[in-house]
C-alpha atoms as a PDB file:
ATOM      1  CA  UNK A   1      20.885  10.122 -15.604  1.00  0.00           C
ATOM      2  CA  UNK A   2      20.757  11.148 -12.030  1.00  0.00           C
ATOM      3  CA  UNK A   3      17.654  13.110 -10.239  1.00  0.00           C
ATOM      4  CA  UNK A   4      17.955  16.293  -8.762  1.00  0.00           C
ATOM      5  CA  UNK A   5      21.365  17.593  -9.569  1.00  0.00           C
ATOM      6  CA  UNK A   6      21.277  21.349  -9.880  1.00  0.00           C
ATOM      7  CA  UNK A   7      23.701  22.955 -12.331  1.00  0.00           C
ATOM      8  CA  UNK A   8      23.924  27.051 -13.234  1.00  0.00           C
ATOM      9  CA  UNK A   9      24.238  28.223 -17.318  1.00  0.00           C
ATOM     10  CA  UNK A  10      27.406  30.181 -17.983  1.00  0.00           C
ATOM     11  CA  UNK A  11      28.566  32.120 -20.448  1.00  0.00           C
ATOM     12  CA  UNK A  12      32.108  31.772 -21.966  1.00  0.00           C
ATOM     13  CA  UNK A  13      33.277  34.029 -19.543  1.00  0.00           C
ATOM     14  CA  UNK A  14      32.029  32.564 -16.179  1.00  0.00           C
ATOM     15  CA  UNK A  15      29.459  35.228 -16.188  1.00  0.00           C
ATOM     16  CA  UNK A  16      25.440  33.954 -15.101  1.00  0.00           C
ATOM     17  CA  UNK A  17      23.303  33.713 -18.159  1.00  0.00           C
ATOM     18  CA  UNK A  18      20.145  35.247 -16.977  1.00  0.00           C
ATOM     19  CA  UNK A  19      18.215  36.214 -20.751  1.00  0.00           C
ATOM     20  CA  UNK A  20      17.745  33.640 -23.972  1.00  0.00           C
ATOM     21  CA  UNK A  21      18.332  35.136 -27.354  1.00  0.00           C
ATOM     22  CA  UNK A  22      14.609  35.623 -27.610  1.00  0.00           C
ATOM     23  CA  UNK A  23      15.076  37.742 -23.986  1.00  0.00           C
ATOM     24  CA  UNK A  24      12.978  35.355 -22.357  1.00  0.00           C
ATOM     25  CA  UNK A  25      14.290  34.840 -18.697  1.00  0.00           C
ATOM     26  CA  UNK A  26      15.792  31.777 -17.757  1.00  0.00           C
ATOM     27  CA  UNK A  27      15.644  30.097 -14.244  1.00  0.00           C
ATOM     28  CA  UNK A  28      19.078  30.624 -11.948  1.00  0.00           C
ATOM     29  CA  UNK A  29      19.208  26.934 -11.598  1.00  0.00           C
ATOM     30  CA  UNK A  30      18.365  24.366 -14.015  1.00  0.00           C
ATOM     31  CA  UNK A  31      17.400  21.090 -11.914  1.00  0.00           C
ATOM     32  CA  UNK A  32      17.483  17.197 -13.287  1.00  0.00           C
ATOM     33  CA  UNK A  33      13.526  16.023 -13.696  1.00  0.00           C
ATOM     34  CA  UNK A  34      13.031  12.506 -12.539  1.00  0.00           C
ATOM     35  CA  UNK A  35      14.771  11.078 -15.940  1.00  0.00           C
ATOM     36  CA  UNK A  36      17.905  12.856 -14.895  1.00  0.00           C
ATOM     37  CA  UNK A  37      17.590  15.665 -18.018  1.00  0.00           C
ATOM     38  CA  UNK A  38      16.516  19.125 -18.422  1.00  0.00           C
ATOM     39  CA  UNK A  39      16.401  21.391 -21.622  1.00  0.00           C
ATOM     40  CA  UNK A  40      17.903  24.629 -21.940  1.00  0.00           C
ATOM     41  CA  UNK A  41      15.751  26.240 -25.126  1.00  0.00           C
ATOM     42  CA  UNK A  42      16.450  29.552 -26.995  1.00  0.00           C
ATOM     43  CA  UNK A  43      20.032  30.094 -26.190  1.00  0.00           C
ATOM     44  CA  UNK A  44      21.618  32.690 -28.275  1.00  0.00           C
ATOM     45  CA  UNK A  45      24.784  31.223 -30.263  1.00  0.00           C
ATOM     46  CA  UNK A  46      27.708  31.292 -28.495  1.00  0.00           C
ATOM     47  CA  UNK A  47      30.013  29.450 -25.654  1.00  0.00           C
ATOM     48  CA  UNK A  48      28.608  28.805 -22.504  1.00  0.00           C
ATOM     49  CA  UNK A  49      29.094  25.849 -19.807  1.00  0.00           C
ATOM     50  CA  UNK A  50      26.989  24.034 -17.340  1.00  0.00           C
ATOM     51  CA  UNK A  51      28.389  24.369 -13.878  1.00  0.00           C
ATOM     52  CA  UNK A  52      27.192  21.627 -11.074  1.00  0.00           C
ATOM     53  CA  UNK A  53      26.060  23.283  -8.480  1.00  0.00           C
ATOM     54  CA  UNK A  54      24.196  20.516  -6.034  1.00  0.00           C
ATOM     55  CA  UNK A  55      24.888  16.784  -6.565  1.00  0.00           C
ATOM     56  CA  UNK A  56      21.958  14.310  -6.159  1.00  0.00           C
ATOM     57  CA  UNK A  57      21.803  12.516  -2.394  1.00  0.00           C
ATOM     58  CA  UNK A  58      24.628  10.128  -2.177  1.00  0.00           C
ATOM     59  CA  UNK A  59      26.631  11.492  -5.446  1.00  0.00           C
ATOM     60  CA  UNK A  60      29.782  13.586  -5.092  1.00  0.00           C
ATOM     61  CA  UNK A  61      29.478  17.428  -6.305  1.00  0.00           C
ATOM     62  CA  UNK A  62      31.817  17.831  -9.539  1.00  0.00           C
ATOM     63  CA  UNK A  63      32.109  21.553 -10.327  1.00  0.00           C
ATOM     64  CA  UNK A  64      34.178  20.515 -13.329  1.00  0.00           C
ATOM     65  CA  UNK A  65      32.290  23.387 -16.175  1.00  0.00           C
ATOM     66  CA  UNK A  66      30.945  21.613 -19.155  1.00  0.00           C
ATOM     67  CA  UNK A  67      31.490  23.683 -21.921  1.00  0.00           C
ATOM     68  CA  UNK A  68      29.440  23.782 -25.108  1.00  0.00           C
ATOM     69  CA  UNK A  69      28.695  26.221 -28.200  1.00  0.00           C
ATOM     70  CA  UNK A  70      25.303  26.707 -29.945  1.00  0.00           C
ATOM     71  CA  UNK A  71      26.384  28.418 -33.137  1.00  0.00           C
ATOM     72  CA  UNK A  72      24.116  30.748 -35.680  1.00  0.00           C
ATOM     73  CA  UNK A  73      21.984  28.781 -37.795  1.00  0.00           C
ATOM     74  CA  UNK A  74      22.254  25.346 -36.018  1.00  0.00           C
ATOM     75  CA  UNK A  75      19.368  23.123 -36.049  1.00  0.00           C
ATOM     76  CA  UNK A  76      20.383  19.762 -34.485  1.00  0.00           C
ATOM     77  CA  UNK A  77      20.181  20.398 -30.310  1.00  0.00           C
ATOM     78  CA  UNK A  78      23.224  20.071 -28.510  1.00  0.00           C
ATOM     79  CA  UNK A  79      23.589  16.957 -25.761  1.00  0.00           C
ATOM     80  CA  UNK A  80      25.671  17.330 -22.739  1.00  0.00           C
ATOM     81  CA  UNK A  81      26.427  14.619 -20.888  1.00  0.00           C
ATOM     82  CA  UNK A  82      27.562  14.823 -17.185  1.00  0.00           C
ATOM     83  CA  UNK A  83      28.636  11.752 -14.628  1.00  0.00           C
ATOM     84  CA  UNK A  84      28.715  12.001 -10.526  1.00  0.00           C
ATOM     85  CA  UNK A  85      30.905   9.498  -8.911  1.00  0.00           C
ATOM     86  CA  UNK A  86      28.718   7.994  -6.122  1.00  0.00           C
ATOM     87  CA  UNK A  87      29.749   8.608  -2.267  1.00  0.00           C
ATOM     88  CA  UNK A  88      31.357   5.339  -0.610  1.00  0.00           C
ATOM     89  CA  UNK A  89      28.753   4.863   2.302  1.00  0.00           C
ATOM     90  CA  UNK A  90      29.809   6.263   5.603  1.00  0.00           C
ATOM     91  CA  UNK A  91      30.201   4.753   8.529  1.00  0.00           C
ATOM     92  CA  UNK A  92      27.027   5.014  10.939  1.00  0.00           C
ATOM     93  CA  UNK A  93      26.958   7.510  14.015  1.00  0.00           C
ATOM     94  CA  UNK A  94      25.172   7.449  16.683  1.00  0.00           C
ATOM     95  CA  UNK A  95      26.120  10.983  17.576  1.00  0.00           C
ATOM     96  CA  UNK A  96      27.742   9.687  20.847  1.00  0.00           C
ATOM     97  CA  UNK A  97      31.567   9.824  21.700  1.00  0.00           C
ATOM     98  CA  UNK A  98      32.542   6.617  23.323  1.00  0.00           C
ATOM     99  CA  UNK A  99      33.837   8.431  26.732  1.00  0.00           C
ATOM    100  CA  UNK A 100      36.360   5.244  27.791  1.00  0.00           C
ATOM    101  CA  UNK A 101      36.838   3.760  24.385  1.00  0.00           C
ATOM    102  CA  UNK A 102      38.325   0.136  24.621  1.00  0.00           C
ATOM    103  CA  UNK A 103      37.097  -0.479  28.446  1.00  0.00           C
ATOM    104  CA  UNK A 104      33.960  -2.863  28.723  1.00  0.00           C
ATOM    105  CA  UNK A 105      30.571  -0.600  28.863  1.00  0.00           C
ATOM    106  CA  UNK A 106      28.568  -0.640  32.312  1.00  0.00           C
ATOM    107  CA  UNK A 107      24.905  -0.520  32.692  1.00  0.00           C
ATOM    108  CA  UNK A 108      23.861   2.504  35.099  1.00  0.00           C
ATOM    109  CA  UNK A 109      25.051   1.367  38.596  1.00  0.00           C
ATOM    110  CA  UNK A 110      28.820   1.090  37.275  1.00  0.00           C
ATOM    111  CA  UNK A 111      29.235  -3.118  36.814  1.00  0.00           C
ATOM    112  CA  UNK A 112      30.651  -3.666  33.627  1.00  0.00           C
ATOM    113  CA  UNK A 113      28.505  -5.161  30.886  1.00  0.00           C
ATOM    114  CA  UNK A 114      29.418  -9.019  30.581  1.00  0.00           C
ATOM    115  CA  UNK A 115      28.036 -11.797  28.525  1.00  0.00           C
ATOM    116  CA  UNK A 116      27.363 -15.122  30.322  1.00  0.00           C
ATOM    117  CA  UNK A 117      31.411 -16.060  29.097  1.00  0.00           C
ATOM    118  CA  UNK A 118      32.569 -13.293  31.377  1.00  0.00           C
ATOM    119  CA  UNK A 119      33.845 -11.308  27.926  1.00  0.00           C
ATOM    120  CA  UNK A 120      32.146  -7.947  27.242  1.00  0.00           C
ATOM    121  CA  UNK A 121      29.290  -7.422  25.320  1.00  0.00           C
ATOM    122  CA  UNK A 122      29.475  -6.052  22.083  1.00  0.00           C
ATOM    123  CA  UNK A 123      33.300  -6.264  21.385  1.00  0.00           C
ATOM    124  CA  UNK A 124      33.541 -10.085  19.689  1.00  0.00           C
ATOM    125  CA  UNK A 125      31.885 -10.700  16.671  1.00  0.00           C
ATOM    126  CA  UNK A 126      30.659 -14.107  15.774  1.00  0.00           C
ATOM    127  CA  UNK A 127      32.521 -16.953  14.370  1.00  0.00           C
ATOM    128  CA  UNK A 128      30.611 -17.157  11.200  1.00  0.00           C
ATOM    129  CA  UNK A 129      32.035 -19.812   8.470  1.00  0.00           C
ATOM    130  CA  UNK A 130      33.897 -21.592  11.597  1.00  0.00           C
ATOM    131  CA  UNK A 131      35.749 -24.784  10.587  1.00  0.00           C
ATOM    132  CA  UNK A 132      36.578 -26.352  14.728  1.00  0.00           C
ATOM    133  CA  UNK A 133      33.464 -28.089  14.452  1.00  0.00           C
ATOM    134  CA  UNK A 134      33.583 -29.688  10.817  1.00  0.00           C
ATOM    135  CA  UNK A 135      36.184 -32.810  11.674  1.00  0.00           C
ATOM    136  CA  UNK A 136      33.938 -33.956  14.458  1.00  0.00           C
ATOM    137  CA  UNK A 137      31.065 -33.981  11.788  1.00  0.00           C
ATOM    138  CA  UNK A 138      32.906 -35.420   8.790  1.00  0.00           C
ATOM    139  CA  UNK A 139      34.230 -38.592  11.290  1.00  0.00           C
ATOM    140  CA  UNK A 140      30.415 -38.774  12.294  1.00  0.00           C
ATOM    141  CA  UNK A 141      29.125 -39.247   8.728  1.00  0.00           C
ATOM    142  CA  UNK A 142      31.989 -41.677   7.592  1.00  0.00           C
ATOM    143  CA  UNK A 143      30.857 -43.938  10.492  1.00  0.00           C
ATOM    144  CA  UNK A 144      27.744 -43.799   9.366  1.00  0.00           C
ATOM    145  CA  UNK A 145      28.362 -44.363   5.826  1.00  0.00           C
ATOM    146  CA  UNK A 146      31.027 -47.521   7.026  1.00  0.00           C
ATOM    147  CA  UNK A 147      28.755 -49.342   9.402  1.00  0.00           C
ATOM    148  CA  UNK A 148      25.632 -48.409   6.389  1.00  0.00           C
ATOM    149  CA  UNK A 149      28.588 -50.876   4.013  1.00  0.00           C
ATOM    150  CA  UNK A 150      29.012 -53.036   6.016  1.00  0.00           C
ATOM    151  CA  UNK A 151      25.867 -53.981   6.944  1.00  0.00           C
ATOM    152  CA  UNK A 152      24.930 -53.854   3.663  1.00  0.00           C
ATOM    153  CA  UNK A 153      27.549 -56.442   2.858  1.00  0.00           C
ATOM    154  CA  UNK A 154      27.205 -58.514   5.920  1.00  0.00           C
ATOM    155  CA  UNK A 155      23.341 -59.153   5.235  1.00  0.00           C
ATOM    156  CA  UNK A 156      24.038 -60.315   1.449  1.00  0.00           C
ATOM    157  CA  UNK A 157      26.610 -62.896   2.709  1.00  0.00           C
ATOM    158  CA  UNK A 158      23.978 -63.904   4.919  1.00  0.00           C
ATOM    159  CA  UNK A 159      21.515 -64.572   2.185  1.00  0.00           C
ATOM    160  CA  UNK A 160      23.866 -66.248   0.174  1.00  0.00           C
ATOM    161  CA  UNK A 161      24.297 -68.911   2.636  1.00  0.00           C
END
């Protein structure tokens, strides 16, 4: 149930359907309302088919037609059902091309960009989830936790005697 996907009636034949049975005109486009439905009332019976015409932001078109028949003396409405498979997200553009891809960038006299490490800016990424610095840590807290022991044991021998 998608907004704003736009879809065009059919007949059986591929031909527009511009009149109802009544000859009331119906609209060249039949648009989702915010609950992702519209209703198409007074059809004549017959075949027909619901072609997507505009997809809802970020959903792919699918001009698959939907068929469907309304036949004489039906009472019960018909429900059509129709699914958009959502766009993967694109990458972001800045609307640039990168004139000397893979050399560092320079700032507007020419000097390349560089980070206090000498490295250019921009091109590493963080170390995120790094394990160098976790041995140094776990040695830290196990002397902690041995001389907390023995000091703990150390003071009740003390008492004792």
């Amino acid at each position: 149930m998608l907004k704003g996907a736009e879809f065009k009636l059919l007949n059986a034949d591929g031909k527009p359907v511009k009149a109802a049975g009544n000859g009331k005109k119906l609209p060249a486009v039949w648009t989702t309302d915010q609950n992702g439905q519209f209703i198409a009332e007074g059809l004549a019976p017959g075949r027909y088919q619901f072609v997507e015409t505009k997809a809802p932001d970020g959903y792919k078109l699918d001009e698959t037609p939907i068929p469907f028949e309304i036949k004489k003396g039906q009472s019960k409405p018909v429900e059509i059902t129709a699914s958009n498979e959502k766009l993967k997200t694109p990458a972001v553009d800045n609307g640039t091309p990168d004139r000397n891809p893979g050399d560092p960038k320079t700032d507007n006299k020419g000097t390349p960009d560089r980070n206090s490490n000498g490295d250019p800016k921009g091109d590493a990424l963080p170390k995120t989830g790094d394990t160098d610095n976790i041995m140094p840590i776990m040695i830290g807290i196990l002397l902690i936790l041995s001389g907390g022991v023995f000091s703990f044991f150390t003071r009740k021998k003390q008492r004792k005697a």
